[in-house]
PDB file of N, CA and C in Angstrom:
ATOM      1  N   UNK A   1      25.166  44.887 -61.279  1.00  0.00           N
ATOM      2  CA  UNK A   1      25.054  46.236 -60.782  1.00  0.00           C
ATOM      3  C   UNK A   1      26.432  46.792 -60.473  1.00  0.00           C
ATOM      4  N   UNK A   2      26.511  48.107 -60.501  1.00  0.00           N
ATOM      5  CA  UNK A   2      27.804  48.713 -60.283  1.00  0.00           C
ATOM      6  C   UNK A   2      28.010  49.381 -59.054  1.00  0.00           C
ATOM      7  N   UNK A   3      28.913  49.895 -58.486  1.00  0.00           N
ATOM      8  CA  UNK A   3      28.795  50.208 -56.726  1.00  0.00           C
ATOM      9  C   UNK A   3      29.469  51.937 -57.606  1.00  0.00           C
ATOM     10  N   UNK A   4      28.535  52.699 -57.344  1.00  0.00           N
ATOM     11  CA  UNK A   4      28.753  53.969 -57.952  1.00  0.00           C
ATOM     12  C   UNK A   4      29.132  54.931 -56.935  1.00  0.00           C
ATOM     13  N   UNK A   5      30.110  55.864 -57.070  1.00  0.00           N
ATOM     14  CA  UNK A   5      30.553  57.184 -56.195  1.00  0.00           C
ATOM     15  C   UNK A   5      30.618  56.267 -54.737  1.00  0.00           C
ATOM     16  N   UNK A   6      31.259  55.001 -54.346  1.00  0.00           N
ATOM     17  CA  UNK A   6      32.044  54.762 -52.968  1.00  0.00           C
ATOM     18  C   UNK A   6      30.622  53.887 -52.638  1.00  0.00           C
ATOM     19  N   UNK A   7      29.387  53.863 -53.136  1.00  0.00           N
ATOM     20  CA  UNK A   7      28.637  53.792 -52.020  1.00  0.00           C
ATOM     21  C   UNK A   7      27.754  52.413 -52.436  1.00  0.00           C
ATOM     22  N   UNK A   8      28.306  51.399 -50.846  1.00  0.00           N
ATOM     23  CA  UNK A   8      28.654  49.597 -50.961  1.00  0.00           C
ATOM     24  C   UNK A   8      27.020  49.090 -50.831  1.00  0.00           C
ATOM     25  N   UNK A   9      26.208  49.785 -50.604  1.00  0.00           N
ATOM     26  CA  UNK A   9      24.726  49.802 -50.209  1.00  0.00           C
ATOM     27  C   UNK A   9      24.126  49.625 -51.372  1.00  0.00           C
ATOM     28  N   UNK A  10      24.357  50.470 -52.613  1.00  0.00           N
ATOM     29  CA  UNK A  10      23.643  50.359 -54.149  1.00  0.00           C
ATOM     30  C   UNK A  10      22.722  49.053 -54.231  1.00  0.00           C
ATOM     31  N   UNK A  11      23.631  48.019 -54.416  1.00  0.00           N
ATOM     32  CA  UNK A  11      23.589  47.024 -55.050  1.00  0.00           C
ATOM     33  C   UNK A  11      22.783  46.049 -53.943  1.00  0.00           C
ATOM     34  N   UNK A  12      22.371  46.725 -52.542  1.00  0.00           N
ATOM     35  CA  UNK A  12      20.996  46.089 -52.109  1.00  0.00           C
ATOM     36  C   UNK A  12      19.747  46.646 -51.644  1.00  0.00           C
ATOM     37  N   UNK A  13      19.430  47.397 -53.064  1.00  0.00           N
ATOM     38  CA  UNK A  13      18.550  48.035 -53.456  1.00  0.00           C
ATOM     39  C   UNK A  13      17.629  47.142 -53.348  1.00  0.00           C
ATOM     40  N   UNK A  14      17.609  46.090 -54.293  1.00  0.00           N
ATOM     41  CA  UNK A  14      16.795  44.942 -54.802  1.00  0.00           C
ATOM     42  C   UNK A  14      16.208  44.232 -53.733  1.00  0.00           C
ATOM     43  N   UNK A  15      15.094  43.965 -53.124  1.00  0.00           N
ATOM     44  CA  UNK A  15      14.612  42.766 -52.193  1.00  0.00           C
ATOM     45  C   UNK A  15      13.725  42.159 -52.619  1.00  0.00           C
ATOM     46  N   UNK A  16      13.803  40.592 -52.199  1.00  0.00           N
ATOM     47  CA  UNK A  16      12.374  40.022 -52.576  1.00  0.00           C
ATOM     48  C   UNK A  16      11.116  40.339 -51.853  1.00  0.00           C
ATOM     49  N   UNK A  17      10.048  40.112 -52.388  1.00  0.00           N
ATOM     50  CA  UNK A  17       8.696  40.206 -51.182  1.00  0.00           C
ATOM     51  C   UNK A  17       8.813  40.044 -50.778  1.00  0.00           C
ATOM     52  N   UNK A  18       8.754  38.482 -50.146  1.00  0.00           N
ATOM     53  CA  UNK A  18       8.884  38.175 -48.793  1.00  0.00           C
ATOM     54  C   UNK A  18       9.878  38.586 -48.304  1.00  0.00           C
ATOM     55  N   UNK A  19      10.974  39.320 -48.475  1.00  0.00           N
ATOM     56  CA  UNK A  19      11.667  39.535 -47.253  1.00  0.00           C
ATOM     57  C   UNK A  19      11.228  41.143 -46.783  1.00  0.00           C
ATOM     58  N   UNK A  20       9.933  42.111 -48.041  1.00  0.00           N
ATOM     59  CA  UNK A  20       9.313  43.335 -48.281  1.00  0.00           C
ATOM     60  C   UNK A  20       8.506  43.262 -47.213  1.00  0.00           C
ATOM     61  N   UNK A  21       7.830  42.280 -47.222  1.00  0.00           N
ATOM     62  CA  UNK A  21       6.666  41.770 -45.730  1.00  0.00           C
ATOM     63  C   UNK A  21       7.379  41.316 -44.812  1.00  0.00           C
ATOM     64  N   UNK A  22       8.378  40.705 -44.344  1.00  0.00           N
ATOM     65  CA  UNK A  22       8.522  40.486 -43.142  1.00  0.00           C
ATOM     66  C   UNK A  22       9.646  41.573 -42.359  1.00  0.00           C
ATOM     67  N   UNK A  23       9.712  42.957 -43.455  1.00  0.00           N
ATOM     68  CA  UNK A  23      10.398  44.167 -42.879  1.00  0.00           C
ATOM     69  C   UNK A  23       9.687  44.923 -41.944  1.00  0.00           C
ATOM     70  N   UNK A  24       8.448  44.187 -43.340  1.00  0.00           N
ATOM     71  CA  UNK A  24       6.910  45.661 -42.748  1.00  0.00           C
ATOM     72  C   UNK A  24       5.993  45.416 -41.543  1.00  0.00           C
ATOM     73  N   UNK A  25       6.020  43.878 -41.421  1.00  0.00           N
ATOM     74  CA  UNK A  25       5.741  43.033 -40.535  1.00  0.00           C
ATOM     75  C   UNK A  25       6.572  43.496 -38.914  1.00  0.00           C
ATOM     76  N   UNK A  26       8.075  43.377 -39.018  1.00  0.00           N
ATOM     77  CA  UNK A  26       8.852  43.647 -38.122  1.00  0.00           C
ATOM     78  C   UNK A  26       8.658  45.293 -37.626  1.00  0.00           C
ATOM     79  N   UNK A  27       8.315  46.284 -38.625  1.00  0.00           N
ATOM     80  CA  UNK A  27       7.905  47.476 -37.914  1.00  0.00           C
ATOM     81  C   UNK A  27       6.615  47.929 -37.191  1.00  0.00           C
ATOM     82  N   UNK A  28       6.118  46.886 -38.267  1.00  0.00           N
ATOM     83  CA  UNK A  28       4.441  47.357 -37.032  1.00  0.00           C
ATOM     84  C   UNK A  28       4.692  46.823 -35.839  1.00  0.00           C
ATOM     85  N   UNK A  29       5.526  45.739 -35.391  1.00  0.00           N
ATOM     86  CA  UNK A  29       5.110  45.127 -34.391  1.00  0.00           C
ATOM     87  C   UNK A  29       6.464  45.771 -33.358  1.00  0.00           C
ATOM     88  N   UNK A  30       7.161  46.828 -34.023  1.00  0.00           N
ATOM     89  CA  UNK A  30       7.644  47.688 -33.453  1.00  0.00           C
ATOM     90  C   UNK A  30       7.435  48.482 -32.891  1.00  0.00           C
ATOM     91  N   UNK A  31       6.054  49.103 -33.800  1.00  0.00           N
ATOM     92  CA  UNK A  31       5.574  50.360 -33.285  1.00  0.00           C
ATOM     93  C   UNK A  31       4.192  50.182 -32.218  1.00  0.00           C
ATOM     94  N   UNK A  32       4.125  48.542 -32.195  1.00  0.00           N
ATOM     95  CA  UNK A  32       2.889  48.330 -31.200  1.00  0.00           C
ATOM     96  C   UNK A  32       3.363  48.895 -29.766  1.00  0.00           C
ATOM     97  N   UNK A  33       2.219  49.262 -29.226  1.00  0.00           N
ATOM     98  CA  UNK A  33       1.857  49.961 -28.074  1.00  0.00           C
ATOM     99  C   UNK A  33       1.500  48.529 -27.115  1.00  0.00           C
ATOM    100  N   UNK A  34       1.776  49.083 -25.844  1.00  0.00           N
ATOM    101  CA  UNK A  34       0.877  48.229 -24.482  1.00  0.00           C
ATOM    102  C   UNK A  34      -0.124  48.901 -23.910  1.00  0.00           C
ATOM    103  N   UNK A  35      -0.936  48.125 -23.582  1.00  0.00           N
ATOM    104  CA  UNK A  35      -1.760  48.973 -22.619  1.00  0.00           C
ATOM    105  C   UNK A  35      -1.789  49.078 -21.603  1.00  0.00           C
ATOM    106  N   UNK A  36      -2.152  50.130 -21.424  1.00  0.00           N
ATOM    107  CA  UNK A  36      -1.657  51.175 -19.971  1.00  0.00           C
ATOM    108  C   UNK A  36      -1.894  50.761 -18.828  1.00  0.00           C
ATOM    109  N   UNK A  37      -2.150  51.041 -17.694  1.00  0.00           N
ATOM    110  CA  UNK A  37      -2.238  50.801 -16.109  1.00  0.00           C
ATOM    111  C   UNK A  37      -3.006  51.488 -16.093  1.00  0.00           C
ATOM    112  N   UNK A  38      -4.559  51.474 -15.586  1.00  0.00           N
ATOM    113  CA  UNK A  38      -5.425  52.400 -14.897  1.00  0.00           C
ATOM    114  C   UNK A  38      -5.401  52.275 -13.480  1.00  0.00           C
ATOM    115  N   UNK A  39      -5.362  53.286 -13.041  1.00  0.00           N
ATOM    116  CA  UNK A  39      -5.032  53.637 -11.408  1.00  0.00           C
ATOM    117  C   UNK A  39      -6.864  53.434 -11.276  1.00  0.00           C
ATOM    118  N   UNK A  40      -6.708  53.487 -10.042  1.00  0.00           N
ATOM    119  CA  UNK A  40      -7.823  52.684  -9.217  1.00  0.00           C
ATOM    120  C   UNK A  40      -8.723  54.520  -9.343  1.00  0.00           C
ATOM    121  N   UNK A  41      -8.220  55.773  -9.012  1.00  0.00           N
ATOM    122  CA  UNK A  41      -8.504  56.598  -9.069  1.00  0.00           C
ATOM    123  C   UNK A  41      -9.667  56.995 -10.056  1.00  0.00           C
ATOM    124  N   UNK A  42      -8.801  56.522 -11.737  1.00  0.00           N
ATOM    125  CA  UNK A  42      -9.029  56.815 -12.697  1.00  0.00           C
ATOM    126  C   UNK A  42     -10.164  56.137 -12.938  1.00  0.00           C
ATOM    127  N   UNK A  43     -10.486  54.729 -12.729  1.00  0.00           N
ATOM    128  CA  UNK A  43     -11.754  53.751 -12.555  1.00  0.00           C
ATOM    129  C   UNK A  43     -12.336  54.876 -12.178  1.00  0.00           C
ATOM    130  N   UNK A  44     -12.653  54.685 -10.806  1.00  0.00           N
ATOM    131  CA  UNK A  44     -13.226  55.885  -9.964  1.00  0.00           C
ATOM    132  C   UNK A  44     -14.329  56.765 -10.638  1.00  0.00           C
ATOM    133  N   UNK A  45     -13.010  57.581 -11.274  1.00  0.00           N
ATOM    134  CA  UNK A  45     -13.991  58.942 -11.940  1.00  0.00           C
ATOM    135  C   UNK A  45     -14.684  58.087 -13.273  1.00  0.00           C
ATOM    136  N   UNK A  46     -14.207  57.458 -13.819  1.00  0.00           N
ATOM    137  CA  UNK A  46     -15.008  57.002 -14.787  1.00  0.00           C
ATOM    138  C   UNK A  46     -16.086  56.346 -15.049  1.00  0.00           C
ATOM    139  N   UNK A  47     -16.219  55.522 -13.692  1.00  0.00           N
ATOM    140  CA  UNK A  47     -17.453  55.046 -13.230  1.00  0.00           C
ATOM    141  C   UNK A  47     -18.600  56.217 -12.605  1.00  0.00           C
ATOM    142  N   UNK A  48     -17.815  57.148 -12.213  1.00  0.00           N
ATOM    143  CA  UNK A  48     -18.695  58.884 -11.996  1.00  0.00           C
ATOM    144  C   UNK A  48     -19.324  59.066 -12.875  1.00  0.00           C
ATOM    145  N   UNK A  49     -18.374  59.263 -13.855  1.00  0.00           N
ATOM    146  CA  UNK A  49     -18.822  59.988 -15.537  1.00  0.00           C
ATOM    147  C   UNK A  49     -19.850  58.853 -16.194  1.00  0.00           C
ATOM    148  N   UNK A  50     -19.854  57.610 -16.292  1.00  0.00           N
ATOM    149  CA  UNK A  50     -20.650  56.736 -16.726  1.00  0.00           C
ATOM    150  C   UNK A  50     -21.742  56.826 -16.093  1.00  0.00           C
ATOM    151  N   UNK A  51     -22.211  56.896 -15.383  1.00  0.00           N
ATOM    152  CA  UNK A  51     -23.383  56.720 -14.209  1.00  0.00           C
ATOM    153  C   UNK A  51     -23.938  57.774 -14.508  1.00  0.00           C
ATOM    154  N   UNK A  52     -23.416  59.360 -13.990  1.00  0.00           N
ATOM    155  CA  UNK A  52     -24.100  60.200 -14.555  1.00  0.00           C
ATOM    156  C   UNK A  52     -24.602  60.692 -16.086  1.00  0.00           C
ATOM    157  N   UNK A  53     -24.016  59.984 -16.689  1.00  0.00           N
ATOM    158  CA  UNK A  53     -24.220  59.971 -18.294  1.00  0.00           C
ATOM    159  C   UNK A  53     -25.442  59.079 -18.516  1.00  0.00           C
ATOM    160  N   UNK A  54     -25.803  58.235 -17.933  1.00  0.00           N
ATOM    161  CA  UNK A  54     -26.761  56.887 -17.828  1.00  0.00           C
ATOM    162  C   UNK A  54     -27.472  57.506 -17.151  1.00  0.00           C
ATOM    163  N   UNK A  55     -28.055  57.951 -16.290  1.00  0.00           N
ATOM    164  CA  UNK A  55     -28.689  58.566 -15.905  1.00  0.00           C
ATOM    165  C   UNK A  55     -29.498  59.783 -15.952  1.00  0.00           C
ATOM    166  N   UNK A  56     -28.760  60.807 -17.102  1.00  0.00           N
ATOM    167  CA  UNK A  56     -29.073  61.504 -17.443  1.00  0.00           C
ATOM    168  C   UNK A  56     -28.948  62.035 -18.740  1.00  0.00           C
ATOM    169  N   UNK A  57     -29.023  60.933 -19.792  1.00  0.00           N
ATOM    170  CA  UNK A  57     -29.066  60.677 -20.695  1.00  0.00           C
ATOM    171  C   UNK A  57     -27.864  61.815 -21.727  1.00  0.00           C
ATOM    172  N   UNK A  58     -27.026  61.609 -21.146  1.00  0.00           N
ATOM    173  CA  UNK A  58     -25.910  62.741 -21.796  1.00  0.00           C
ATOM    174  C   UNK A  58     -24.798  61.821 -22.240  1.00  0.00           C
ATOM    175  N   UNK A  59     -24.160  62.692 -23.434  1.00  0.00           N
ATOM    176  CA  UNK A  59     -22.943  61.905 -23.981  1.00  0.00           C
ATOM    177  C   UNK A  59     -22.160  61.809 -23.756  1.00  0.00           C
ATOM    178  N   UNK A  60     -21.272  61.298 -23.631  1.00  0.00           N
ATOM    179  CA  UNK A  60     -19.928  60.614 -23.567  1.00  0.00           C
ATOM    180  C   UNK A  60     -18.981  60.791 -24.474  1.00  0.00           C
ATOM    181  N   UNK A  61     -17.354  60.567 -24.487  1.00  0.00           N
ATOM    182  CA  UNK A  61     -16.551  60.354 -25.548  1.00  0.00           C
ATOM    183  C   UNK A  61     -15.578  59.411 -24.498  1.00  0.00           C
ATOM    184  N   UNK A  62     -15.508  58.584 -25.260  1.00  0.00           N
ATOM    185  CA  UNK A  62     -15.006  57.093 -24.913  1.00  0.00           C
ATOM    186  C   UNK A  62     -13.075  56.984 -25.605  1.00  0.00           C
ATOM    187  N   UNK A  63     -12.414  56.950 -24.661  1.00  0.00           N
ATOM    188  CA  UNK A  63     -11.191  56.342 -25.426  1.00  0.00           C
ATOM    189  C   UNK A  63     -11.057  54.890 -25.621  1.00  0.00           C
ATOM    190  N   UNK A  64     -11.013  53.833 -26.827  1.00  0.00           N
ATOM    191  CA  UNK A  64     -10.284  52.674 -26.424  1.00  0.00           C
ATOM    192  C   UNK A  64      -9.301  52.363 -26.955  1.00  0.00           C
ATOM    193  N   UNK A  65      -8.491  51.734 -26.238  1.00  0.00           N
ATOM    194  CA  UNK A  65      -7.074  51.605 -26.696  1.00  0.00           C
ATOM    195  C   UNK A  65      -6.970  50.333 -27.872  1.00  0.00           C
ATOM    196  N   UNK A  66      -6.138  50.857 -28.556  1.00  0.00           N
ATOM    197  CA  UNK A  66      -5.851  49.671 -29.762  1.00  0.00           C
ATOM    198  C   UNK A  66      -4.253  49.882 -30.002  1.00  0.00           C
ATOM    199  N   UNK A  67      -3.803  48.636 -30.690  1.00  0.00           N
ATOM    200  CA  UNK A  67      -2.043  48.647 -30.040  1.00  0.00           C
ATOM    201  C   UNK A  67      -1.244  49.599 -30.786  1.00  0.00           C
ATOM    202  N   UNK A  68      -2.382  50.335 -32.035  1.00  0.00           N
ATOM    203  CA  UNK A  68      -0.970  51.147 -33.110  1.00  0.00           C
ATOM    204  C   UNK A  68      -1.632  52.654 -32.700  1.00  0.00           C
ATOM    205  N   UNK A  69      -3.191  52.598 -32.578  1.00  0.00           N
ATOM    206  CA  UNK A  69      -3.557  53.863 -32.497  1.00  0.00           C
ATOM    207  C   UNK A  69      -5.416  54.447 -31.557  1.00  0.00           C
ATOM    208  N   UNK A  70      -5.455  54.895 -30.495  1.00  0.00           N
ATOM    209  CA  UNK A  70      -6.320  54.983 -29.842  1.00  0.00           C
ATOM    210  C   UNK A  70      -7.652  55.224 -30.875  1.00  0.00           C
ATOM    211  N   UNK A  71      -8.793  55.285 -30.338  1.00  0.00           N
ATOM    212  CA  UNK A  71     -10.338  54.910 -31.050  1.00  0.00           C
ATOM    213  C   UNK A  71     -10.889  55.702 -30.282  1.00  0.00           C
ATOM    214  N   UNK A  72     -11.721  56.590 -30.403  1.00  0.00           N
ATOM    215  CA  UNK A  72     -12.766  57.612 -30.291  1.00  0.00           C
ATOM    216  C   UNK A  72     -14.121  57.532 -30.218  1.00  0.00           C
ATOM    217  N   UNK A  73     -14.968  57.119 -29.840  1.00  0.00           N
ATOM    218  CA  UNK A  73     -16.447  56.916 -29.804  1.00  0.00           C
ATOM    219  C   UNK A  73     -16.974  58.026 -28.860  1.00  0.00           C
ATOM    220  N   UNK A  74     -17.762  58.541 -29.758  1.00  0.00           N
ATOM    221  CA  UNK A  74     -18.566  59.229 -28.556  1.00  0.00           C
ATOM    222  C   UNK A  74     -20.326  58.845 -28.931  1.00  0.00           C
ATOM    223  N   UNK A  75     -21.275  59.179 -27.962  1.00  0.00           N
ATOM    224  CA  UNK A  75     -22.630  58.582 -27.571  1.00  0.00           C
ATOM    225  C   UNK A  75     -23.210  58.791 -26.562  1.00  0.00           C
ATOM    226  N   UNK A  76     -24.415  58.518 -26.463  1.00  0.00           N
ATOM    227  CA  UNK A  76     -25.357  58.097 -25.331  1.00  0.00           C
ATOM    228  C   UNK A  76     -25.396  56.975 -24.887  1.00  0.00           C
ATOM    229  N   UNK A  77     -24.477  56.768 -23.415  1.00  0.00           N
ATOM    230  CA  UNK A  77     -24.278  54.958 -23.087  1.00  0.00           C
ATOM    231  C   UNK A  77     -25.820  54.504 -22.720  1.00  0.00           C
ATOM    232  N   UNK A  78     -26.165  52.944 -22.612  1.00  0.00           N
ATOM    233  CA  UNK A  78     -27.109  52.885 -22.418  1.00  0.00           C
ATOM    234  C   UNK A  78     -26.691  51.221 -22.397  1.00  0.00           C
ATOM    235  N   UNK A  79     -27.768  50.784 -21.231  1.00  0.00           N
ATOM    236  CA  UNK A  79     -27.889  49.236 -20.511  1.00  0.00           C
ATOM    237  C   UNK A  79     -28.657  48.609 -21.698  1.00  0.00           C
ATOM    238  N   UNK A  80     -28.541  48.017 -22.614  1.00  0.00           N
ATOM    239  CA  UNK A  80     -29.439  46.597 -22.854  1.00  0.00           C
ATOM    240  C   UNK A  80     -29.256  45.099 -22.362  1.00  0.00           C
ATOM    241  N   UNK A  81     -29.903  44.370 -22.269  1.00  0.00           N
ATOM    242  CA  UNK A  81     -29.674  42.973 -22.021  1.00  0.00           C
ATOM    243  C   UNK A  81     -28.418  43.052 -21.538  1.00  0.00           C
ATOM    244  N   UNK A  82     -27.967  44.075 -20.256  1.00  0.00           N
ATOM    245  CA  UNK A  82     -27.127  43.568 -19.201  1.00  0.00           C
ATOM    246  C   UNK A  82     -25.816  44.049 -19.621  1.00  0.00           C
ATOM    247  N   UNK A  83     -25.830  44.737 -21.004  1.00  0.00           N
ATOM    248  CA  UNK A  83     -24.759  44.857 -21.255  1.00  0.00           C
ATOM    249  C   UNK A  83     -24.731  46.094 -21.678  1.00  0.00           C
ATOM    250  N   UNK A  84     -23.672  46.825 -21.427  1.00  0.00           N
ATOM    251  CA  UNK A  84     -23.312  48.427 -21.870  1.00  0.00           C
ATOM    252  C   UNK A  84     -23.016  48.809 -23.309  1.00  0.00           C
ATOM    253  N   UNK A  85     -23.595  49.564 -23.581  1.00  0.00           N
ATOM    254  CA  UNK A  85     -23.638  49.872 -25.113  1.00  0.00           C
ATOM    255  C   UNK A  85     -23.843  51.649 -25.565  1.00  0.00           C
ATOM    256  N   UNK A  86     -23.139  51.788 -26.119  1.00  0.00           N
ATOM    257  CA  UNK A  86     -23.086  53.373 -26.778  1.00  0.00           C
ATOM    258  C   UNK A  86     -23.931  53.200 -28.204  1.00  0.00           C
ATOM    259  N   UNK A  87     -24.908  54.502 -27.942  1.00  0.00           N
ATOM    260  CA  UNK A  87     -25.308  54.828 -28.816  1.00  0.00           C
ATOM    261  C   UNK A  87     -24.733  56.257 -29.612  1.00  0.00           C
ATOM    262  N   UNK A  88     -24.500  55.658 -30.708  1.00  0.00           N
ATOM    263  CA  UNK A  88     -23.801  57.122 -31.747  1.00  0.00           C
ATOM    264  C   UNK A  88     -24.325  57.188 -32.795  1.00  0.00           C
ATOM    265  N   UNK A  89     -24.003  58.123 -33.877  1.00  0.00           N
ATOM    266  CA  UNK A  89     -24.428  58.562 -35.208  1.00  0.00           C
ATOM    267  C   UNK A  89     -24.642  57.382 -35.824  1.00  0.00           C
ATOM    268  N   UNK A  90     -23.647  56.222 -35.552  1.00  0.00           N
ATOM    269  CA  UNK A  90     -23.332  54.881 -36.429  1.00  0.00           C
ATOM    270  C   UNK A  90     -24.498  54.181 -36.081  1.00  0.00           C
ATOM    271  N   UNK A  91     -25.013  54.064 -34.872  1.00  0.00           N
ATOM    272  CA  UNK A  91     -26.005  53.282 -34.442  1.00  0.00           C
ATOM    273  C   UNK A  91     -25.409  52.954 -33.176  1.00  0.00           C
ATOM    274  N   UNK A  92     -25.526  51.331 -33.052  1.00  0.00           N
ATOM    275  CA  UNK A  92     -25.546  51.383 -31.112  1.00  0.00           C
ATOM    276  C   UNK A  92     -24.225  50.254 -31.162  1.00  0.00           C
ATOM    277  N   UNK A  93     -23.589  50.469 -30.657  1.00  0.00           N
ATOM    278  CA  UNK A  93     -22.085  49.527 -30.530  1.00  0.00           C
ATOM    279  C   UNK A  93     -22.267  49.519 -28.890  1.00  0.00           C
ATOM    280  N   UNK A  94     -21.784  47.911 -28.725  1.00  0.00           N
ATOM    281  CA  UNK A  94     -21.074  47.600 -27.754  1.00  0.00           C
ATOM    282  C   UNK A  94     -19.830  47.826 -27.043  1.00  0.00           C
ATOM    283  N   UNK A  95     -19.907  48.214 -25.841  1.00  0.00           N
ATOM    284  CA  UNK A  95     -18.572  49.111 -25.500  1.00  0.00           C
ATOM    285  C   UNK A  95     -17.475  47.928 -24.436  1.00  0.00           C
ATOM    286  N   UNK A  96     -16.546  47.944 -25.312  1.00  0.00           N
ATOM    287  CA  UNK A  96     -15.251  46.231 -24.882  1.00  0.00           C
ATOM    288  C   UNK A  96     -14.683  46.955 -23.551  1.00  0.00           C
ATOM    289  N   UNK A  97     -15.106  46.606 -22.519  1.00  0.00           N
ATOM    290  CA  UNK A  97     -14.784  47.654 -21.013  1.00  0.00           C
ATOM    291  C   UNK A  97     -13.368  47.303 -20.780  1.00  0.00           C
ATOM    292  N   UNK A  98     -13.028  46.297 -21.566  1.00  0.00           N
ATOM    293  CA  UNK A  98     -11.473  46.137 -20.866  1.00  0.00           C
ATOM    294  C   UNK A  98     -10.389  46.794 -21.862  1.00  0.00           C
ATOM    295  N   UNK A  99     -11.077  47.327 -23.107  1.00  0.00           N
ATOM    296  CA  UNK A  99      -9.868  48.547 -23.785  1.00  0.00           C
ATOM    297  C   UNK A  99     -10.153  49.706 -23.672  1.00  0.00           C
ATOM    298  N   UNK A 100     -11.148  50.126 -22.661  1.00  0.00           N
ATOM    299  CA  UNK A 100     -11.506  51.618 -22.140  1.00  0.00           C
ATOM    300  C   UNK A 100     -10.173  52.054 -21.004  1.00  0.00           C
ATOM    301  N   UNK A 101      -9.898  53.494 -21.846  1.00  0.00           N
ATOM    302  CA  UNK A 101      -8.550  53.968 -21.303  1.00  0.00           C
ATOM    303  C   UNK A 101      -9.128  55.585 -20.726  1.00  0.00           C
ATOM    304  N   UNK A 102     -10.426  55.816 -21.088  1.00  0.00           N
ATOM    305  CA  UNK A 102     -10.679  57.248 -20.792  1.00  0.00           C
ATOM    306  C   UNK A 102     -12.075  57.512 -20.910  1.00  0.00           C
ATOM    307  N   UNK A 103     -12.748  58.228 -20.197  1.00  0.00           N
ATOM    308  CA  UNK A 103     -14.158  58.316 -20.099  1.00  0.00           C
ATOM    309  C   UNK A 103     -14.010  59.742 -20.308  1.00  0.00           C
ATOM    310  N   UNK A 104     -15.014  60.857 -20.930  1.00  0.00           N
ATOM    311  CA  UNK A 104     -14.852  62.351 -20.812  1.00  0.00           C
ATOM    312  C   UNK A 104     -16.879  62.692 -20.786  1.00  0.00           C
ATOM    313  N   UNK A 105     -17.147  64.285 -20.370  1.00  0.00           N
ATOM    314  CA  UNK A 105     -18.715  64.210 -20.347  1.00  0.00           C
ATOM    315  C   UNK A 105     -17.805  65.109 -22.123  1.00  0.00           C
TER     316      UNK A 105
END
């Protein structure tokens, strides 16, 4: 290869895969997220909003956190066998209470 008009970079154009994946590898895990701190407050109201939603059979929109990009569910929550579960268009999913970042009516 030739180093054309000054510029010393040209000629590492070329990479192998594996070093293609462990670039792409190194940015996702760049761009991963933590999850947040819920204030005791924020519980609070969300346990408001859940209850009255359960109770009165109204929907919900659910945030849960995931490390590159938040998740959206919305539904009618509802108790089976002890365990909390949204019902939506999709059918009835189980709701993972410990990546819930936001409750809304």
């Amino acid at each position: 290869m030739r180093i054309v008009d000054g510029n010393i970079f040209e000629a590492m154009r070329l990479m192998l895969p594996e070093d293609r994946e462990l670039m792409e590898r190194s940015r996702r895990e760049s761009t991963r997220r933590r999850l947040p701190i819920i204030s005791q407050d924020a519980w609070n109201e969300m346990a408001y909003i859940l209850d009255e939603a359960l109770h009165q059979k109204q929907p919900i929109r659910i945030t849960l956190f995931e490390p590159h990009e938040d998740v959206i569910w919305e539904g009618i929550p509802v108790v089976k066998n002890g365990h909390l579960k949204l019902q939506t268009a999709d059918g009835i999913r189980q709701i993972p209470l410990e990546k819930v970042i936001r409750m809304e009516k």
